[in-house]
C-alpha atoms as a PDB file:
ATOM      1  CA  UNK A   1      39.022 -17.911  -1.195  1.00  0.00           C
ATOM      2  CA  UNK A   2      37.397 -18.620   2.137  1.00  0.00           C
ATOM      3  CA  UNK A   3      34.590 -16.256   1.049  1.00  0.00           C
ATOM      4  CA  UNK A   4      34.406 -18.098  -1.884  1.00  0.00           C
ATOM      5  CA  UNK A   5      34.105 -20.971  -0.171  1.00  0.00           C
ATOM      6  CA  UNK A   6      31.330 -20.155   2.911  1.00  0.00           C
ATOM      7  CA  UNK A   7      28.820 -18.379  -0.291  1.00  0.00           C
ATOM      8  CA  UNK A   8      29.436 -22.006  -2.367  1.00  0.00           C
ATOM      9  CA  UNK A   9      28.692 -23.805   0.835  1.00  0.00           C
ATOM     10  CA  UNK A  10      25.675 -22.008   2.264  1.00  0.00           C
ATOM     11  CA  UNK A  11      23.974 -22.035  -1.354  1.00  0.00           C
ATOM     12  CA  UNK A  12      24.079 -25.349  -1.264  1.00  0.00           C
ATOM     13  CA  UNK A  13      22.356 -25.929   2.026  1.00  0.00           C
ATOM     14  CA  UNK A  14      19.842 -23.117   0.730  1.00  0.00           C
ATOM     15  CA  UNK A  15      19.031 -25.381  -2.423  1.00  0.00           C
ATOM     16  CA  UNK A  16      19.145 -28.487  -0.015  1.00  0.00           C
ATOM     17  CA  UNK A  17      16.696 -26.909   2.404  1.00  0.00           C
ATOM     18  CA  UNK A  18      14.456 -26.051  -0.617  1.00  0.00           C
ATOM     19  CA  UNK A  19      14.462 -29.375  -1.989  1.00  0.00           C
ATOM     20  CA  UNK A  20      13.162 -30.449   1.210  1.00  0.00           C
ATOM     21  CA  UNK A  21      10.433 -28.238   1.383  1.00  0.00           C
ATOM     22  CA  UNK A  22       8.937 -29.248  -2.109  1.00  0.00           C
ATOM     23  CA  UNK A  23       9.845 -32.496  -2.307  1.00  0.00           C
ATOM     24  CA  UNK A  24       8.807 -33.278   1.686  1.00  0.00           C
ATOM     25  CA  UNK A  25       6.157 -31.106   2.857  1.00  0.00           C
ATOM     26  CA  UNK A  26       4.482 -29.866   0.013  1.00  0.00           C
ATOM     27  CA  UNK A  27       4.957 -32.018  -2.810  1.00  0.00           C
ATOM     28  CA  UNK A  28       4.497 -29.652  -5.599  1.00  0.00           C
ATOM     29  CA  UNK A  29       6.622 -26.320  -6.485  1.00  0.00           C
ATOM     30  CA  UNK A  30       5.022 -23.551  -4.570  1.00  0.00           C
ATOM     31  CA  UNK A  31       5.531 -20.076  -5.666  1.00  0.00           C
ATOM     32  CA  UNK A  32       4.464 -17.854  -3.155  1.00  0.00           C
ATOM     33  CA  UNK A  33       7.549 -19.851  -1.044  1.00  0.00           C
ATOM     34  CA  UNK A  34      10.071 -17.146  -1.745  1.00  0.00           C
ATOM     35  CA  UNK A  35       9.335 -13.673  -1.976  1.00  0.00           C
ATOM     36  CA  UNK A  36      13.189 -12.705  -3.492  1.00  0.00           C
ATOM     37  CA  UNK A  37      11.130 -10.478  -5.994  1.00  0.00           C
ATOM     38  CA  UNK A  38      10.905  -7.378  -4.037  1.00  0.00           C
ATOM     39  CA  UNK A  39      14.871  -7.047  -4.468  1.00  0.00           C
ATOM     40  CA  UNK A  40      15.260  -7.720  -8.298  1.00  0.00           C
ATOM     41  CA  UNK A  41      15.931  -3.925  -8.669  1.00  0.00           C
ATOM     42  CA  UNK A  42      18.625  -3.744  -6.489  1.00  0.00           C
ATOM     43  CA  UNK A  43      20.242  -6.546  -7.385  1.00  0.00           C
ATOM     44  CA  UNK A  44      20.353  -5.398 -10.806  1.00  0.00           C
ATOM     45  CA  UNK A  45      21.522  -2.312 -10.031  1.00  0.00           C
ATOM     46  CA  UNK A  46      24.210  -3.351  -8.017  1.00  0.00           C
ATOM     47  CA  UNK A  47      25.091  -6.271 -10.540  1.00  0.00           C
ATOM     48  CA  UNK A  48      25.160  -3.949 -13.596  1.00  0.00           C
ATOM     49  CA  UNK A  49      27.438  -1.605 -11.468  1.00  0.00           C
ATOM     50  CA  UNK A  50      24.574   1.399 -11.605  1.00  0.00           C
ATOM     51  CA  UNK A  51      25.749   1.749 -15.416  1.00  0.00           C
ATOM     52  CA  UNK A  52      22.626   1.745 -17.908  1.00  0.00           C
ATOM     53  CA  UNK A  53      24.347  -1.043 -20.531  1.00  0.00           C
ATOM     54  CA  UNK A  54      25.056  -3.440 -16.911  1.00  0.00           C
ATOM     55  CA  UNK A  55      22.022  -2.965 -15.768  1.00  0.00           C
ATOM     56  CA  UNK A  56      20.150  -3.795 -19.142  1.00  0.00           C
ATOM     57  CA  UNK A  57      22.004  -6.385 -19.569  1.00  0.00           C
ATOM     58  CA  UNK A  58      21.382  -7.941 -15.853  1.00  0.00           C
ATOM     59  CA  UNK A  59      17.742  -7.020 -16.137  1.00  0.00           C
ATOM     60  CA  UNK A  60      17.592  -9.444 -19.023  1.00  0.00           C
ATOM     61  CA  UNK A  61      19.632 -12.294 -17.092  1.00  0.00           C
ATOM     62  CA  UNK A  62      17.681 -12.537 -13.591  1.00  0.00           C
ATOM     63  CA  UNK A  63      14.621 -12.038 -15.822  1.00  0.00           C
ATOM     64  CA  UNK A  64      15.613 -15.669 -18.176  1.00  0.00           C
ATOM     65  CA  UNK A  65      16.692 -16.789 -14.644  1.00  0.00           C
ATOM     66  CA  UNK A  66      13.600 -16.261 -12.659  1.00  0.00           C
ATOM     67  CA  UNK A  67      11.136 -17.473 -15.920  1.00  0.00           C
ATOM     68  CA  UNK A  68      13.400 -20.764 -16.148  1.00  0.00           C
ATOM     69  CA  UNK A  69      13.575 -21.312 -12.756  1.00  0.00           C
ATOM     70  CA  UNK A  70      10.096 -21.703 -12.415  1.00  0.00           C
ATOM     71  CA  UNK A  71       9.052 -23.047 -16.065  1.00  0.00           C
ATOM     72  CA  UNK A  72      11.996 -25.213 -16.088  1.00  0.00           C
ATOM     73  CA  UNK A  73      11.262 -27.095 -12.512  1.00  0.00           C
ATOM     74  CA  UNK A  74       8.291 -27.722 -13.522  1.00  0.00           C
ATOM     75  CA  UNK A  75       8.602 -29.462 -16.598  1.00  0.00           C
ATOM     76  CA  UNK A  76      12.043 -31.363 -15.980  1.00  0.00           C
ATOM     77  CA  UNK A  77      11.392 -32.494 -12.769  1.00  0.00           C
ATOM     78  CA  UNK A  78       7.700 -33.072 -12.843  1.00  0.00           C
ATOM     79  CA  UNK A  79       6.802 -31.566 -10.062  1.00  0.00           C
ATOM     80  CA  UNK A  80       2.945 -29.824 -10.061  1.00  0.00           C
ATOM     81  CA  UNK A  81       3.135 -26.410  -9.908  1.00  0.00           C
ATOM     82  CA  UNK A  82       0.472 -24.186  -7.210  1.00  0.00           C
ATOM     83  CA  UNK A  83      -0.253 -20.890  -8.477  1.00  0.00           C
ATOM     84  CA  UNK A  84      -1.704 -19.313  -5.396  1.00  0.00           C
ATOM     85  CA  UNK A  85      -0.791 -19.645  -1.513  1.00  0.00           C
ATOM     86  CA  UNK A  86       0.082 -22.254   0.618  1.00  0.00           C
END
């Protein structure tokens, strides 16, 4: 549980310190910010336990997760959106 707790935790400051970032310096989403993408592969593999149905179905999940996270900030929060870099 104390694992549990220190990953619940240190999210939490990571979303904080991202919230601070858009909503402070820049004032619209940017998202050449975080450059997470290079590991999507081995996440998924890892996630799906290196089995072809997990990783399928993981594929699909961070894929819905990565188009809402960036569709969906946009249009509930209102914040503008900058396509290329800072």
């Amino acid at each position: 549980m104390p694992v549990l707790r220190a990953m619940l935790i240190s999210g939490a400051l990571a979303g904080l310190a991202g919230d601070v970032e858009v909503l402070s310096v820049h004032y619209q989403f940017v998202s050449s910010v975080s450059a997470v993408n290079d590991f999507d592969g081995l996440i998924v593999a890892f996630a799906g336990h290196i089995h072809p149905a997990g990783v399928l179905l993981f594929s699909f999940l961070i894929g819905g997760l990565r188009a809402g996270a960036i569709v969906g900030l946009q249009i509930r929060s209102s914040i503008l959106r900058k396509l290329g870099g800072r």
